[in-house]
Protein backbone atom coordinates (compact mmCIF):
# COMPACT_ATOMS: atom_id res chain seq x y z
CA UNK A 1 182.15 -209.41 -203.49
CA UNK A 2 181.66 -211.28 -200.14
CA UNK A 3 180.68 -209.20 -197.05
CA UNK A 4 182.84 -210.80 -194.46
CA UNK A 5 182.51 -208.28 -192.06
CA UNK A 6 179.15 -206.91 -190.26
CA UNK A 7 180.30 -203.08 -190.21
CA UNK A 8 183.39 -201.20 -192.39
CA UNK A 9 183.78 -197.47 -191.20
CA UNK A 10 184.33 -194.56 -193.79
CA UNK A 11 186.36 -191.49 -192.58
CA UNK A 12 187.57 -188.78 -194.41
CA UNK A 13 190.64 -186.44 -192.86
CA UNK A 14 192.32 -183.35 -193.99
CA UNK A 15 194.79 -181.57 -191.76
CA UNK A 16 192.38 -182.06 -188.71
CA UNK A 17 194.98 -184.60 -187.38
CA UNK A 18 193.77 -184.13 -183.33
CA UNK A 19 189.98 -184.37 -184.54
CA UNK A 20 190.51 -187.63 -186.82
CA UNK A 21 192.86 -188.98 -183.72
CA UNK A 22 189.96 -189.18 -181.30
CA UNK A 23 187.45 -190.06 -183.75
CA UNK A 24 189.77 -193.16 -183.73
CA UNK A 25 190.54 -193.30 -179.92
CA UNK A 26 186.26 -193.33 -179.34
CA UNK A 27 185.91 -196.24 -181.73
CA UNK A 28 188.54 -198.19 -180.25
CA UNK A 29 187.35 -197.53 -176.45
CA UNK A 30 183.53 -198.09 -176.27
CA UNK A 31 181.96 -201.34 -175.46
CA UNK A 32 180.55 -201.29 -178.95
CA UNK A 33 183.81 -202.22 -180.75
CA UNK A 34 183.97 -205.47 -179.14
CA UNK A 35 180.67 -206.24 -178.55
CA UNK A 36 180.10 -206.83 -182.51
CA UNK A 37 180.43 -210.23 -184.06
CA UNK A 38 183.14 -209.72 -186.55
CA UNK A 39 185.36 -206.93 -186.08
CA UNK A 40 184.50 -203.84 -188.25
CA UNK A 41 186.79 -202.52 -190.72
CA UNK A 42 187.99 -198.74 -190.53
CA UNK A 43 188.92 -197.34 -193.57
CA UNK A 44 190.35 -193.70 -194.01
CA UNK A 45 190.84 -191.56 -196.44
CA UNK A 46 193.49 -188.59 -196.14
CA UNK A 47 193.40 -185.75 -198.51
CA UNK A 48 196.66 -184.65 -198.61
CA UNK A 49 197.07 -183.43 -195.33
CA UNK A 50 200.56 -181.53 -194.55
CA UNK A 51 199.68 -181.18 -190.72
CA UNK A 52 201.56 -184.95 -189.82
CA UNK A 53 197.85 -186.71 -189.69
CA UNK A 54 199.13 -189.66 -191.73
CA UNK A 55 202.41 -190.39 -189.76
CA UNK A 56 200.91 -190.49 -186.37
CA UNK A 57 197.79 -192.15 -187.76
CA UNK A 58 200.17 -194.94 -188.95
CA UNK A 59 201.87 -195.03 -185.59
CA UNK A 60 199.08 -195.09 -183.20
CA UNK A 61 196.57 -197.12 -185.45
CA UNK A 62 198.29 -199.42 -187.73
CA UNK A 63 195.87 -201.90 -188.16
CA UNK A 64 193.68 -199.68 -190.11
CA UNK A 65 193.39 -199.56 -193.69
CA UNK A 66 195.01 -195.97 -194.67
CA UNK A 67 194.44 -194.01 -198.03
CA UNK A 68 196.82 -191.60 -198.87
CA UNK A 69 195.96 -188.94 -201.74
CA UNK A 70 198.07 -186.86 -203.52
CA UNK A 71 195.85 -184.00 -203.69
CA UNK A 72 192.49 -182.91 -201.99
CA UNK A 73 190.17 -183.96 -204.15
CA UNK A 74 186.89 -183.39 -201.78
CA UNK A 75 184.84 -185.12 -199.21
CA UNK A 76 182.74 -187.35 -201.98
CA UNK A 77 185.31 -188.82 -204.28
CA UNK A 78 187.46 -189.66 -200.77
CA UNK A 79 184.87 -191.23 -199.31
CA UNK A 80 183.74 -193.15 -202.64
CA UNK A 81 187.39 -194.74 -202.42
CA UNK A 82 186.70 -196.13 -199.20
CA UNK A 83 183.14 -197.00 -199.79
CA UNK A 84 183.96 -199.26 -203.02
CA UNK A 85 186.44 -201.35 -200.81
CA UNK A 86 184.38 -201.76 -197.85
CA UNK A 87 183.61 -205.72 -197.03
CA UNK A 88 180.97 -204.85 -194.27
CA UNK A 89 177.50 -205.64 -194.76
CA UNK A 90 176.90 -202.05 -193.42
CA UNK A 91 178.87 -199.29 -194.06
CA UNK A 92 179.11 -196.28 -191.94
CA UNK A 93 180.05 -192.68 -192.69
CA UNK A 94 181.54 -191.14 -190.11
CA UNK A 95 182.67 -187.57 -189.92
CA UNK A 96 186.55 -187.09 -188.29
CA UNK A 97 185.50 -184.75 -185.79
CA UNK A 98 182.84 -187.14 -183.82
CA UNK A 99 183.47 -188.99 -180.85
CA UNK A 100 180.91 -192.28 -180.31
CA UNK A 101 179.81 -193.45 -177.52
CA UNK A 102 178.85 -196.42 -176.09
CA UNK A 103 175.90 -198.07 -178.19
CA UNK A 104 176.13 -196.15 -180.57
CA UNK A 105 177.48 -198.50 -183.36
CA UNK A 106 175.51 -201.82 -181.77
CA UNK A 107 172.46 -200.01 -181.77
CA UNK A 108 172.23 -199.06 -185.65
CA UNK A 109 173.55 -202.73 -186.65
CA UNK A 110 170.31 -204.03 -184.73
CA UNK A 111 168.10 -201.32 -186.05
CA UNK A 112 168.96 -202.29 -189.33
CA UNK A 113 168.79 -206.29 -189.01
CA UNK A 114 165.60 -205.67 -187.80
CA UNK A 115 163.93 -203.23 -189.90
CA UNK A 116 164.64 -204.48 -193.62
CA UNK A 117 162.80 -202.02 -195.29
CA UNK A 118 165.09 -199.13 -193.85
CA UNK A 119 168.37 -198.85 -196.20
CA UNK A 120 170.10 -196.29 -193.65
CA UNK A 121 169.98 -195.15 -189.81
CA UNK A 122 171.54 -192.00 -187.93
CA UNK A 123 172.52 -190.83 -184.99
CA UNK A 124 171.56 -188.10 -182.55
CA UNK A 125 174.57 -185.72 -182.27
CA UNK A 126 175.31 -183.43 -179.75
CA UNK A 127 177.65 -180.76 -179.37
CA UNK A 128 180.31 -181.32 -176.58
CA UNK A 129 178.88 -179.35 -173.85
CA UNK A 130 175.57 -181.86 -174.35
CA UNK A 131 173.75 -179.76 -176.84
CA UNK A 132 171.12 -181.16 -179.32
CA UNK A 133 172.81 -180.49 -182.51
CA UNK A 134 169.70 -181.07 -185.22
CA UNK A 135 170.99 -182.92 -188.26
CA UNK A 136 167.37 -184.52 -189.45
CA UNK A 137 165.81 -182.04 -192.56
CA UNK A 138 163.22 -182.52 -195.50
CA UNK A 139 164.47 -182.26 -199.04
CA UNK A 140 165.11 -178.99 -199.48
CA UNK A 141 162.81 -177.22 -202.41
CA UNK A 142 163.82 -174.04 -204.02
CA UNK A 143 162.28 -171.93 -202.18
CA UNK A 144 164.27 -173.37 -198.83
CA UNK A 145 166.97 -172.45 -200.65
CA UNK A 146 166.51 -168.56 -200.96
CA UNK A 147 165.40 -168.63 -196.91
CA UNK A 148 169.01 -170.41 -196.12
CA UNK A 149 171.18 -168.64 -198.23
CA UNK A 150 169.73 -165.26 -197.30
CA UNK A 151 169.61 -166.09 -193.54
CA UNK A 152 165.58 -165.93 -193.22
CA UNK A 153 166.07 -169.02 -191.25
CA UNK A 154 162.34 -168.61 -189.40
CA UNK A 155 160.70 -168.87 -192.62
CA UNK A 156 162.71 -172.74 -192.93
CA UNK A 157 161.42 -174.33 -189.64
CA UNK A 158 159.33 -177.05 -191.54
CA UNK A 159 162.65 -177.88 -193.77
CA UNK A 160 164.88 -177.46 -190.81
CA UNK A 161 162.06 -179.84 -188.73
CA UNK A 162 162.48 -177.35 -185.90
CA UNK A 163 159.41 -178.93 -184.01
CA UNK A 164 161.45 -182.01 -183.73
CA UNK A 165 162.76 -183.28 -180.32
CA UNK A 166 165.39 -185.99 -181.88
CA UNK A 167 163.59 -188.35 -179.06
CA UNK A 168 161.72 -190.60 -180.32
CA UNK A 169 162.48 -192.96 -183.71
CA UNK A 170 161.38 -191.04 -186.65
CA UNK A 171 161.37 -192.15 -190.35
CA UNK A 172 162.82 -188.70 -192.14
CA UNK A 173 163.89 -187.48 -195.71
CA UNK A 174 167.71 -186.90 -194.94
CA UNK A 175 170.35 -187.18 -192.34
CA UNK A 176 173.94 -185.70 -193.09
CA UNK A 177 176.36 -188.16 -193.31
CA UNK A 178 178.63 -186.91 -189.81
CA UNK A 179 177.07 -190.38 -188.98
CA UNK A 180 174.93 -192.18 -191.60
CA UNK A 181 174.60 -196.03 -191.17
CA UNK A 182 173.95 -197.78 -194.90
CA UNK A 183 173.38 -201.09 -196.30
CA UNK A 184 175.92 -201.97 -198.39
CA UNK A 185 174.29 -203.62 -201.14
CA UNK A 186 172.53 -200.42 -201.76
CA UNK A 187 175.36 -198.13 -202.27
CA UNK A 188 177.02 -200.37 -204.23
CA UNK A 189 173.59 -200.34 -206.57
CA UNK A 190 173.13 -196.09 -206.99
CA UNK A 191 177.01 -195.83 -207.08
CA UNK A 192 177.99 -194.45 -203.88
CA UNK A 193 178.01 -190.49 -203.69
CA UNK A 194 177.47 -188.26 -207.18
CA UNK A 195 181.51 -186.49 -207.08
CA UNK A 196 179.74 -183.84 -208.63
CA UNK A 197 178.94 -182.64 -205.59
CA UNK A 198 182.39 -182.60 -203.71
CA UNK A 199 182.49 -181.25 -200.21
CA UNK A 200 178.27 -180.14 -200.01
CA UNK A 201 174.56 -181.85 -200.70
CA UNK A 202 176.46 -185.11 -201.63
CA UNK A 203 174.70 -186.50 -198.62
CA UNK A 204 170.83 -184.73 -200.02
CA UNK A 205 171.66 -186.59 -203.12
CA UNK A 206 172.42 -189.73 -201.28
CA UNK A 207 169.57 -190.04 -199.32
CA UNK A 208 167.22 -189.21 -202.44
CA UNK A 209 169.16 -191.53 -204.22
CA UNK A 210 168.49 -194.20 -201.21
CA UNK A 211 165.29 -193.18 -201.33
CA UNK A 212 164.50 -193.74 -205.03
CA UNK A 213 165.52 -196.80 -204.52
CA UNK A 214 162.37 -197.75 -202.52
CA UNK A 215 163.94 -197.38 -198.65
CA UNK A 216 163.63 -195.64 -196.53
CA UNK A 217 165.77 -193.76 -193.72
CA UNK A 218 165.31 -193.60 -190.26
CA UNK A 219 166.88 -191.50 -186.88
CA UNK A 220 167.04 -193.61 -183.79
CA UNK A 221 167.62 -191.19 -180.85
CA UNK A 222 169.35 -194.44 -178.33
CA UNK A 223 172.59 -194.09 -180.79
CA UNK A 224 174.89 -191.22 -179.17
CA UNK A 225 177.36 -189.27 -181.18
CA UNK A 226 179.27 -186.06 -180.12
CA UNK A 227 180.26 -183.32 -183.09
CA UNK A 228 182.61 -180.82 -182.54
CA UNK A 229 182.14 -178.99 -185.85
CA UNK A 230 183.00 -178.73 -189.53
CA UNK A 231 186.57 -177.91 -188.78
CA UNK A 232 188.05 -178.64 -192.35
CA UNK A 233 185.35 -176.71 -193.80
CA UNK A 234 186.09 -173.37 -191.90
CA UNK A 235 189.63 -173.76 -193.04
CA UNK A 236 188.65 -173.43 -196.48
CA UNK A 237 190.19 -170.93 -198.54
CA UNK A 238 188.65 -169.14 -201.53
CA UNK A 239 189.14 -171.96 -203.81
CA UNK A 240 187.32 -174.84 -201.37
CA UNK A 241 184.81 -172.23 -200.89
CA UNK A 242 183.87 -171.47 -204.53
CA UNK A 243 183.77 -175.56 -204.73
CA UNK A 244 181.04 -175.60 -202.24
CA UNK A 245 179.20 -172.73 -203.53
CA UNK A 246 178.81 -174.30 -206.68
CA UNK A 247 178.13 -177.57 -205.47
CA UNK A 248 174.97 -175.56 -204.12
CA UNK A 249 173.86 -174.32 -207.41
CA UNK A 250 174.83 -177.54 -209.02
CA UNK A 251 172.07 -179.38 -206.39
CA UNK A 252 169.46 -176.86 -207.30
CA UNK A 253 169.96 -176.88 -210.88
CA UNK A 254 169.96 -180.26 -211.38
CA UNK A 255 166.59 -180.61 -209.35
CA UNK A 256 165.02 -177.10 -210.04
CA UNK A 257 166.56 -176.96 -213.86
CA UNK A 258 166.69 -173.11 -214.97
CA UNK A 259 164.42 -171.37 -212.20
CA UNK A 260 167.95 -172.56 -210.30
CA UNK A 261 170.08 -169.35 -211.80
CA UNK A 262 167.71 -167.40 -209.77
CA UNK A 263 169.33 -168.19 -206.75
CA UNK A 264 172.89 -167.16 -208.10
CA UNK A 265 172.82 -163.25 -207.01
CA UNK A 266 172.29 -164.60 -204.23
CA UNK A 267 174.57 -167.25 -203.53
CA UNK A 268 177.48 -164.90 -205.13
CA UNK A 269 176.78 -162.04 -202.29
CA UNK A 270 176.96 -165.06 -199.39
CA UNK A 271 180.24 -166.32 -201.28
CA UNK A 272 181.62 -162.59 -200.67
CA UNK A 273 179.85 -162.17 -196.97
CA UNK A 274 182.13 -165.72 -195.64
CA UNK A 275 185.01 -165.06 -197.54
CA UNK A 276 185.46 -161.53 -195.93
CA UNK A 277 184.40 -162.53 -192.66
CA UNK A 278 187.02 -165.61 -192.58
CA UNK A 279 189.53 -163.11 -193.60
């Protein structure tokens, strides 16, 4: 297929229609959008949304190229749809609920045609009072596991890379896909995300998977991008959340093979902890 684009953008909404809106209005506005050669692409995917995303979307942003699902099938197999029809050399994930700023697009397009041994770039993100929101890890190991999922979050800080300062360029293991730059040609060779995992650790297994491919994945801290949050996911009722939950275990297990079920008391009394405390 002929890349005839430099850049297609991958977003993924359900029922956050006022995040998804500015996500749109921030690409549209900064100096990046026109400063690129060829005009990106913006691709979204809705997933079902009943809260009028797609109607205003359509009104405000025809130009885009709009997916409509029938049902909510997850963040992975949406975004899949858009990544298989993406024309841009690069594609970009982009989470609804960011807003860009200036740079922040031209800056991992000339990171990348620079640096040919790097299949992906991210952002630094910030929370919208200015905060350093961390979104660098390691691969996470067992063991990480059992310190997340039972809050011992001190005993993680090599995992978490709490030493880091996100200011200078570091080459790193993973970076979650709110904003996760990729060559093209490479997703299209490891098949885009694993839908096993549907809403969490599809973006671990995509950076291992980039990685196994001999690349290798890099945070630049001169690319800007604000996060408000994982809105969609603290809607989720008790069927999303026993989705994710398993999509946990599923990660482990399928790296860790039995020692995996270890971690299943565990992740069962967590399960019951967030669904009583999002009651």
């Amino acid at each position: 297929m002929p890349l005839d684009v430099i850049l297609s953008i991958v977003i993924v909404n359900w029922n956050s229609r006022k995040d998804t809106l500015d996500c749109l209005h921030s690409i549209f506005n900064i100096f990046d959008y026109r400063s690129i050669k060829t005009k990106p692409e913006i691709i979204l995917i809705d997933n079902n949304s009943v809260d009028g995303s797609v109607e205003e979307i359509k009104e405000k942003f025809p130009d885009i190229i709009l997916i409509k699902n029938k049902t909510n099938a997850g963040y992975a197999p949406a975004a899949n749809e858009g990544m298989k029809i993406a024309k841009g050399k690069y594609v970009l994930l982009l989470g609804n609920d960011t807003e860009l700023t200036d740079g922040s697009l031209v800056n991992c397009i000339n990171f990348l045609e620079n640096n040919s041994q790097a299949g992906a770039v991210g952002a630094k993100l910030l929370f919208p009072d200015g905060r350093l929101q961390g979104n660098c890890k390691k691969f996470p190991t067992l063991k990480n596991a059992f310190y997340t999922y039972l809050s011992l979050d001190r005993l993680n800080r090599v995992y978490d890379m709490a030493s880091f300062k996100y200011d200078e360029q570091l080459k790193v293991d993973q970076i979650a896909t709110t904003f996760l730059m990729i060559r093209n040609e490479i997703l299209q060779r490891i098949n885009f995300f694993d839908t096993q995992y549907k809403i969490l650790y599809n973006d671990v297994d995509l950076c291992k998977k980039i990685c196994n491919e001999g690349y290798e994945i890099y945070f630049i801290p001169d690319a800007v991008v604000y996060h408000h949050g994982s809105h969609s996911t603290q809607k989720a009722g008790f069927e999303l959340r026993k989705i994710m939950y398993m999509d946990i275990f599923w990660y482990y297990k399928n790296n860790f093979g039995f020692r995996a079920y270890f971690l299943l008391p565990v992740l069962f009394i967590r399960f019951l902890i967030v669904l009583i405390a999002n009651k």
